[in-house]
N, C-alpha and C. Protein backbone atom coordinates (compact mmCIF):
# COMPACT_ATOMS: atom_id res chain seq x y z
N UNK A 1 0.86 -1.18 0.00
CA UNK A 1 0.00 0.00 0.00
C UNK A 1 0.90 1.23 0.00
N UNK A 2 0.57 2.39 -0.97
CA UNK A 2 1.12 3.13 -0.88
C UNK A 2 0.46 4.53 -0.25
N UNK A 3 0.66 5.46 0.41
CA UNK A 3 -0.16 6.61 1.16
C UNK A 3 0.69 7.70 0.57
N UNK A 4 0.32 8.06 0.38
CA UNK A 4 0.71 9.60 -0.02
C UNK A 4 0.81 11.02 1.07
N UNK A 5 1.38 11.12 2.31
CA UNK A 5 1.15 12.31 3.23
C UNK A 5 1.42 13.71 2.32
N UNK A 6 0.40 14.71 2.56
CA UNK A 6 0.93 15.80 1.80
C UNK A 6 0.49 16.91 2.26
N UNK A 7 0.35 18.11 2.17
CA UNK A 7 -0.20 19.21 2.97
C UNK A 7 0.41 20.26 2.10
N UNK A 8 -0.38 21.86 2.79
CA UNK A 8 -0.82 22.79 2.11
C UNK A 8 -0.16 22.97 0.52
N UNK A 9 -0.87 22.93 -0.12
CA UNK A 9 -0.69 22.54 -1.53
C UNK A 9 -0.59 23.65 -2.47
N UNK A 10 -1.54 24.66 -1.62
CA UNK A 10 -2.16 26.16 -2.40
C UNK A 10 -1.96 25.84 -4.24
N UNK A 11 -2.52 24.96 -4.84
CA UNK A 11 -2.85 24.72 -6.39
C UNK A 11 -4.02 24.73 -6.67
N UNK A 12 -4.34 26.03 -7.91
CA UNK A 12 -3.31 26.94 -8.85
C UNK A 12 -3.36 27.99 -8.26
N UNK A 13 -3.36 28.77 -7.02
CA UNK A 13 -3.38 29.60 -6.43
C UNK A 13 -1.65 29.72 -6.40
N UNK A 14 -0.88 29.36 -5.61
CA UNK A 14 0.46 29.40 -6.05
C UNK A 14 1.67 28.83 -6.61
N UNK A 15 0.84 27.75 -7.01
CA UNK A 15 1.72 26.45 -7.79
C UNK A 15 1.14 25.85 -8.48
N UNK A 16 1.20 25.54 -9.95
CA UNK A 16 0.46 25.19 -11.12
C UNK A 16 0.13 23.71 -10.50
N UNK A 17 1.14 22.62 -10.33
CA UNK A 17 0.87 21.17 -9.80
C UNK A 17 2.11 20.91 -9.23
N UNK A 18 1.84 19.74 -8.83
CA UNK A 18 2.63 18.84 -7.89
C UNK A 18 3.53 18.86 -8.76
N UNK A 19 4.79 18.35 -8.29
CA UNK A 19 6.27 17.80 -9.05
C UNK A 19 5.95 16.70 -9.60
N UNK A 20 6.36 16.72 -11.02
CA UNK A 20 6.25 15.43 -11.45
C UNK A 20 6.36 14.30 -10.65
N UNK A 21 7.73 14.48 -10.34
CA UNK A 21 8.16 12.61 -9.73
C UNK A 21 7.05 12.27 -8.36
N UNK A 22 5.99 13.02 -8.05
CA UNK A 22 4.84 12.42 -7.07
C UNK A 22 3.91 12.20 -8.18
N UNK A 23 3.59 12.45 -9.18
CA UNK A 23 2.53 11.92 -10.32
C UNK A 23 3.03 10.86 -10.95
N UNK A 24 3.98 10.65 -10.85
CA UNK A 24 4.55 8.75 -11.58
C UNK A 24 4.49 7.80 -10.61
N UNK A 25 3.92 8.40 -9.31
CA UNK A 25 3.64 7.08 -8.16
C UNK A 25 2.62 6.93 -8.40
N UNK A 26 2.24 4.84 -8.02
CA UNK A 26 1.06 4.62 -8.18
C UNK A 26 0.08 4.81 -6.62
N UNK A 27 -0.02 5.35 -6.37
CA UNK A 27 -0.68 6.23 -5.24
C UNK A 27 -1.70 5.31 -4.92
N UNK A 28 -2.30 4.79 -3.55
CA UNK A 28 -3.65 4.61 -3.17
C UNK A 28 -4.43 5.18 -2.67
N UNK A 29 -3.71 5.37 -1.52
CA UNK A 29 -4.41 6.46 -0.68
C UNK A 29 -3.43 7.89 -0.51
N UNK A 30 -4.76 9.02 -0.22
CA UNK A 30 -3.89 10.35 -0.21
C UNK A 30 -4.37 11.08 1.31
N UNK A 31 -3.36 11.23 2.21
CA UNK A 31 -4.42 12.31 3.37
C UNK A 31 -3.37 13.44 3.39
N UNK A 32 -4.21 14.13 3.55
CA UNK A 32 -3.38 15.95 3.49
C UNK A 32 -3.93 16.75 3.93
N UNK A 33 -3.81 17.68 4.82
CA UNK A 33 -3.54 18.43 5.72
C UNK A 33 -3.79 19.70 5.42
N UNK A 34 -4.60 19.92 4.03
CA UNK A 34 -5.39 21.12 3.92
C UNK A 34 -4.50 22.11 2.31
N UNK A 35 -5.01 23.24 2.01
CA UNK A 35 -4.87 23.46 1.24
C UNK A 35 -4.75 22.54 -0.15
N UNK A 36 -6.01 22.10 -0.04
CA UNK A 36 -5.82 21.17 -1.58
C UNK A 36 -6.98 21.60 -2.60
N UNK A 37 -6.31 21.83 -3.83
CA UNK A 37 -7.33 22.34 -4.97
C UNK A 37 -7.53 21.43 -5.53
N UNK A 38 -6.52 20.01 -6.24
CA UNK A 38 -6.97 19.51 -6.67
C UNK A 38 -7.02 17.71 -6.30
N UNK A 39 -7.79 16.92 -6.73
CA UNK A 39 -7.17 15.75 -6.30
C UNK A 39 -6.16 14.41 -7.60
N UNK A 40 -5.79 13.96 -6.65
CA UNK A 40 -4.82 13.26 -7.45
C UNK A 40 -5.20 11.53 -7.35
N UNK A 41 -5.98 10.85 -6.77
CA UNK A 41 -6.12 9.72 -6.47
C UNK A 41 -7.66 9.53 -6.00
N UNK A 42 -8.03 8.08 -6.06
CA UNK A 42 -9.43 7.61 -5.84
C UNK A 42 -9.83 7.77 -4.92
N UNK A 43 -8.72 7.52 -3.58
CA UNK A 43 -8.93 7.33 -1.95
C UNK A 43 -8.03 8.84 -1.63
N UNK A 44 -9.12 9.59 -1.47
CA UNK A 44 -8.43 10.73 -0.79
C UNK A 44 -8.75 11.51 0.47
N UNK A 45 -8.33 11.47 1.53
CA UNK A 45 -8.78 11.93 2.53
C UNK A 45 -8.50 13.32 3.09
N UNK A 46 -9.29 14.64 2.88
CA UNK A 46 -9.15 15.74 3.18
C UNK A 46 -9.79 16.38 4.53
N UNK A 47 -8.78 16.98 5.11
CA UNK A 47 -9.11 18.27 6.22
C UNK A 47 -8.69 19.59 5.68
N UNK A 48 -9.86 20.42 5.94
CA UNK A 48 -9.22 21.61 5.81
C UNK A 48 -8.56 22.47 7.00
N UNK A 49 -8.30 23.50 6.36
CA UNK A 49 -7.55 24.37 7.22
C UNK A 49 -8.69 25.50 7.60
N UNK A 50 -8.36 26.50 8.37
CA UNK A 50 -8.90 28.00 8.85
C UNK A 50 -9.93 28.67 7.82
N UNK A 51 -9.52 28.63 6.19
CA UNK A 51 -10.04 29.31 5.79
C UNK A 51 -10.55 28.51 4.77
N UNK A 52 -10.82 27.29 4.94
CA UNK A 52 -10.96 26.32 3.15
C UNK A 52 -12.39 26.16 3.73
N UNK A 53 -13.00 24.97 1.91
CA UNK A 53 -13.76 24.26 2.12
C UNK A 53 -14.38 24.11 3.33
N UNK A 54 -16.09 24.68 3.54
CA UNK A 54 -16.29 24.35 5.26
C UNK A 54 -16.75 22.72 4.66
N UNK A 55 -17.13 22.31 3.42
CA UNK A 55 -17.16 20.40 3.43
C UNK A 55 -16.25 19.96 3.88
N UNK A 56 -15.42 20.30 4.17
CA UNK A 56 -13.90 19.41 4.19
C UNK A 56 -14.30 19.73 5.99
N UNK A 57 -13.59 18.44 6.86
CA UNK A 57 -13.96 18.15 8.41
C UNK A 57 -12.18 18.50 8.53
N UNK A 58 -12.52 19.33 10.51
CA UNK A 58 -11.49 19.89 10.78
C UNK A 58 -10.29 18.78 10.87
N UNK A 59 -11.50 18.09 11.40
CA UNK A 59 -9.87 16.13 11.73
C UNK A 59 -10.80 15.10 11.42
N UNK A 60 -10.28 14.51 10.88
CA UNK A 60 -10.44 12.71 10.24
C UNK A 60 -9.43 11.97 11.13
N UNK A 61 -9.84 10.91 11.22
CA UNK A 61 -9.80 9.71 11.37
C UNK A 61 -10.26 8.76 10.31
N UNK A 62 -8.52 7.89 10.16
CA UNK A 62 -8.87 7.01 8.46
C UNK A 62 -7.94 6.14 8.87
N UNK A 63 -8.66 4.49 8.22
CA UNK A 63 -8.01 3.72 8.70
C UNK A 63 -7.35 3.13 7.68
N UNK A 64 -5.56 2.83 7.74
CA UNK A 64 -5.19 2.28 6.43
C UNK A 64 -4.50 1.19 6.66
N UNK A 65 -4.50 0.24 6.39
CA UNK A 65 -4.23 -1.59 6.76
C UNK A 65 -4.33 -1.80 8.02
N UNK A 66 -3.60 -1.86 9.10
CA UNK A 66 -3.84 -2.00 10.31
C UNK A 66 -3.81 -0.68 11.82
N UNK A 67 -3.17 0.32 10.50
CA UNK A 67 -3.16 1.69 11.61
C UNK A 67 -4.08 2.82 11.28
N UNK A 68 -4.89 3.47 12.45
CA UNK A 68 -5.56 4.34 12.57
C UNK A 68 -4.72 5.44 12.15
N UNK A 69 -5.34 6.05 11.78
CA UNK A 69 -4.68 7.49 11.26
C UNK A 69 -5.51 8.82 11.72
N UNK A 70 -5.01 9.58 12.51
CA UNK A 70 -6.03 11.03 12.78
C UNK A 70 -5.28 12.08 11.80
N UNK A 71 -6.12 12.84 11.33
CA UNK A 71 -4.95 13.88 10.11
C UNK A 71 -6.11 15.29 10.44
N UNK A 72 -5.30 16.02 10.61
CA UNK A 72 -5.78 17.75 10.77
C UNK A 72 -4.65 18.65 10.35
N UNK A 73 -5.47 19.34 10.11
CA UNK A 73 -4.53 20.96 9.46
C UNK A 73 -3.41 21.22 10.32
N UNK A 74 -3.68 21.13 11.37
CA UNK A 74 -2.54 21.72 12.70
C UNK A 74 -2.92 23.29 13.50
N UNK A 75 -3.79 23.91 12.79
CA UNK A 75 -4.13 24.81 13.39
C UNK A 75 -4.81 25.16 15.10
N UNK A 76 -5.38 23.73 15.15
CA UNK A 76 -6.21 22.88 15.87
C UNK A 76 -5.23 23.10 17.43
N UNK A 77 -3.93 23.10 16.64
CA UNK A 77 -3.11 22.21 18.08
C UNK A 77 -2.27 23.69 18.61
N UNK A 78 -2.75 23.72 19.89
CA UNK A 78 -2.18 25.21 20.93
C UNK A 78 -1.82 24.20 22.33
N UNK A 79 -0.34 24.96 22.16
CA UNK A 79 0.54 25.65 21.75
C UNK A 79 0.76 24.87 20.42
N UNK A 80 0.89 25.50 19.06
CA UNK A 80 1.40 24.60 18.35
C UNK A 80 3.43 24.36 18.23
N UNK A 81 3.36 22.72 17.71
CA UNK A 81 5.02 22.26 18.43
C UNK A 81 4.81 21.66 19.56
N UNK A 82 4.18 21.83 20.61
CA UNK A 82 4.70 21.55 21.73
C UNK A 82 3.93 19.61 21.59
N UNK A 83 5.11 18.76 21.97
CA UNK A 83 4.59 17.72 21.80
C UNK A 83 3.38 16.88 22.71
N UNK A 84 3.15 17.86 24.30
CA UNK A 84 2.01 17.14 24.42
C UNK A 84 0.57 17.76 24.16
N UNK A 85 0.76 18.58 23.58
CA UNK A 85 -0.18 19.19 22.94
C UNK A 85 -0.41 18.25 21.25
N UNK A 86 0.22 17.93 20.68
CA UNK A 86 0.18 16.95 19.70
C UNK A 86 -0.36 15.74 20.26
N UNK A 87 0.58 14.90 21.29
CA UNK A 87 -0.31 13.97 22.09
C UNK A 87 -1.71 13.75 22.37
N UNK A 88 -1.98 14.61 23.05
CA UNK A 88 -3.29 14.80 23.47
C UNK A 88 -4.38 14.57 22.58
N UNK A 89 -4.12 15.29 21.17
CA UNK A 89 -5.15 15.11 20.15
C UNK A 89 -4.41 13.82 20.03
N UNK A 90 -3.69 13.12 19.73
CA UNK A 90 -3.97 12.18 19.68
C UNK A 90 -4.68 10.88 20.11
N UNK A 91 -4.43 11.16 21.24
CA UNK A 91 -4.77 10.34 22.32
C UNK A 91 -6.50 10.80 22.30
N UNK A 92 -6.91 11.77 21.87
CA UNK A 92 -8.37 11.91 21.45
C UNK A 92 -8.93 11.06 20.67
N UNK A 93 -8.59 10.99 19.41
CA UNK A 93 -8.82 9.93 18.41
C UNK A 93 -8.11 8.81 18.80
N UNK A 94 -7.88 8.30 19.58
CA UNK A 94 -7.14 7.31 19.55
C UNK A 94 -6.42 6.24 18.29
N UNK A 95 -5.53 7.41 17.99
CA UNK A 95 -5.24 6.52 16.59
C UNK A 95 -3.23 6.59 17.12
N UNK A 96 -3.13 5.78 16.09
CA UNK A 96 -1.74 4.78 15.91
C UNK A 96 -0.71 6.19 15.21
N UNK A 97 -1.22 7.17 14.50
CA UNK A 97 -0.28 8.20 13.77
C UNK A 97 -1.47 9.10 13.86
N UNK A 98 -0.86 10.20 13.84
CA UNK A 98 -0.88 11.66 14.24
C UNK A 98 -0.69 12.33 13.17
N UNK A 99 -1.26 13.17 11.76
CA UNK A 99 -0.70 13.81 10.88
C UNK A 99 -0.91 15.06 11.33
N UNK A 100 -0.05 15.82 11.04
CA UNK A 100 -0.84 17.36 11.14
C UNK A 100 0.32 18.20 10.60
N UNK A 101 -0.73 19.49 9.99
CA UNK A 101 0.18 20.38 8.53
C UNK A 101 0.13 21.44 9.83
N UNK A 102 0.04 22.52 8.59
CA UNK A 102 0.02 24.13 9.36
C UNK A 102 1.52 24.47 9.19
N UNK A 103 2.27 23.94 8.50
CA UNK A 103 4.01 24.28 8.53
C UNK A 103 3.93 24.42 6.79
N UNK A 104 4.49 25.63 6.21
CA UNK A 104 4.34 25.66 5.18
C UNK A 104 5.57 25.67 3.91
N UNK A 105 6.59 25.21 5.09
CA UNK A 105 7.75 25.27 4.35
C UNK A 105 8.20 23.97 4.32
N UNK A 106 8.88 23.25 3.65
CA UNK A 106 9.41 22.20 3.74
C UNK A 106 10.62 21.72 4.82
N UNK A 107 10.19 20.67 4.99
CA UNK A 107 11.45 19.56 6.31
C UNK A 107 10.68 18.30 6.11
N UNK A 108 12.13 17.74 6.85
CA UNK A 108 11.66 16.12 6.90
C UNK A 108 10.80 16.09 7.80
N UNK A 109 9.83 14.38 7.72
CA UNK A 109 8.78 14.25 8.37
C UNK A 109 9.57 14.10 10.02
N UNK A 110 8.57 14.88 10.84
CA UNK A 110 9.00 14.91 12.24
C UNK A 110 8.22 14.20 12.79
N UNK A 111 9.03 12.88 13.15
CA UNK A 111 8.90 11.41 14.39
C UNK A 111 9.01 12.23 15.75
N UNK A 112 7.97 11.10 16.26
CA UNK A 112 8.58 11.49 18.12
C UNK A 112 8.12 10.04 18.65
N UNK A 113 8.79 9.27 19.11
CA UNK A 113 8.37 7.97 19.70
C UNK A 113 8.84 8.12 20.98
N UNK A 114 7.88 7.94 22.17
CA UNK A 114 8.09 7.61 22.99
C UNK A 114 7.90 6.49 24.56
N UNK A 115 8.12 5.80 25.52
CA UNK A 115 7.20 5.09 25.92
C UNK A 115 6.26 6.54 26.42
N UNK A 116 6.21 7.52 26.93
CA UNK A 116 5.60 7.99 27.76
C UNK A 116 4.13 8.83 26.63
N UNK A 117 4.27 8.69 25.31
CA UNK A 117 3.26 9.16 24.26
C UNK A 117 3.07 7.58 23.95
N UNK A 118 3.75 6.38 24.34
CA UNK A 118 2.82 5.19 24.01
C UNK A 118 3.55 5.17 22.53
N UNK A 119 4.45 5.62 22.43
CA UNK A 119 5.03 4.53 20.95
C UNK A 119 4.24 4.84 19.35
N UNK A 120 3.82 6.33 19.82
CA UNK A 120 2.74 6.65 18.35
C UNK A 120 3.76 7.55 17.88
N UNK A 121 3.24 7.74 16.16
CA UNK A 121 4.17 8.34 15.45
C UNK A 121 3.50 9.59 15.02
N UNK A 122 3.96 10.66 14.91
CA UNK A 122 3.69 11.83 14.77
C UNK A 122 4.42 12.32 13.58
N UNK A 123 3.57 12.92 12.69
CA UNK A 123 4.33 13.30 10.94
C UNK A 123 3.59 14.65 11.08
N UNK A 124 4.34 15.55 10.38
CA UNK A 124 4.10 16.74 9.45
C UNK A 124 4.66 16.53 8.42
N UNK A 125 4.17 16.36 7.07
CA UNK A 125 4.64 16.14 6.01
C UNK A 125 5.10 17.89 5.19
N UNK A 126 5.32 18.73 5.75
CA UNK A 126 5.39 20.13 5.25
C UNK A 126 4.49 20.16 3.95
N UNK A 127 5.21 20.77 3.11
CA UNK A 127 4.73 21.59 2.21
C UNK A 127 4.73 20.49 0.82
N UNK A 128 3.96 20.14 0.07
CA UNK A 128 4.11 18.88 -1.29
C UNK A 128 5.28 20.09 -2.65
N UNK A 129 4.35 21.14 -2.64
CA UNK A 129 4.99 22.06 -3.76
C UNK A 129 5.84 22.89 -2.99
N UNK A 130 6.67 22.80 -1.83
CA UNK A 130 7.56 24.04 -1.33
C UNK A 130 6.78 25.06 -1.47
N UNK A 131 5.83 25.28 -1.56
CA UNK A 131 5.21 26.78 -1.11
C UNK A 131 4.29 26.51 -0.18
């Protein structure tokens, strides 16, 4: 199975499309973290952000082979950064991974495993188009 994490996208508002080399994957599922204009796959799971789509729900919960997944914009989470403030929503949904955007620049996905958060994984996938 392949998942696609991706977040604020702002397309064609400030970026025509994705980079090629993410359109030559065969993609299944997609969850992202808001700012999305367009979609790219069958299974796509959207939250918006502050100012999007009010269809689009602030946090999902989606389940993909054996792990729960909670995915929100990040706006959600005050203080944002602070990791038990990430926790917590997690530990709301009780899910296995934690996505959450609201960072609009690019970095690697940020892990935090711990026993005392229970061994869940926490991603911000930044930005898909660097903007």
């Amino acid at each position: 199975i392949l998942v696609f994490i991706l977040g604020d996208l702002h397309i064609p508002h400030q970026c025509n499309s994705l980079p090629v080399k993410f359109k030559k994957l065969l993609i299944q599922h997609i969850l992202c973290t808001g700012n999305l204009c367009k979609t790219l796959a069958g299974d796509v799971h959207i939250v918006r952000d502050f100012h999007e789509n009010l269809n689009y729900p602030e946090l999902k919960v989606v389940t993909v082979g054996q792990f729960k997944i909670s995915l929100t914009h990040g706006h959600q989470v005050i203080p944002w950064g602070v990791m038990a403030s990430l926790a917590q929503l997690q530990m709301q949904f009780d899910a296995d991974i934690l996505i959450s955007g609201h960072i609009q620049f690019f970095f690697n996905f940020y892990v935090y495993v711990s026993s005392e958060h229970e061994n869940k994984l926490y991603i911000n996938p930044g930005s898909a188009t660097g903007l």
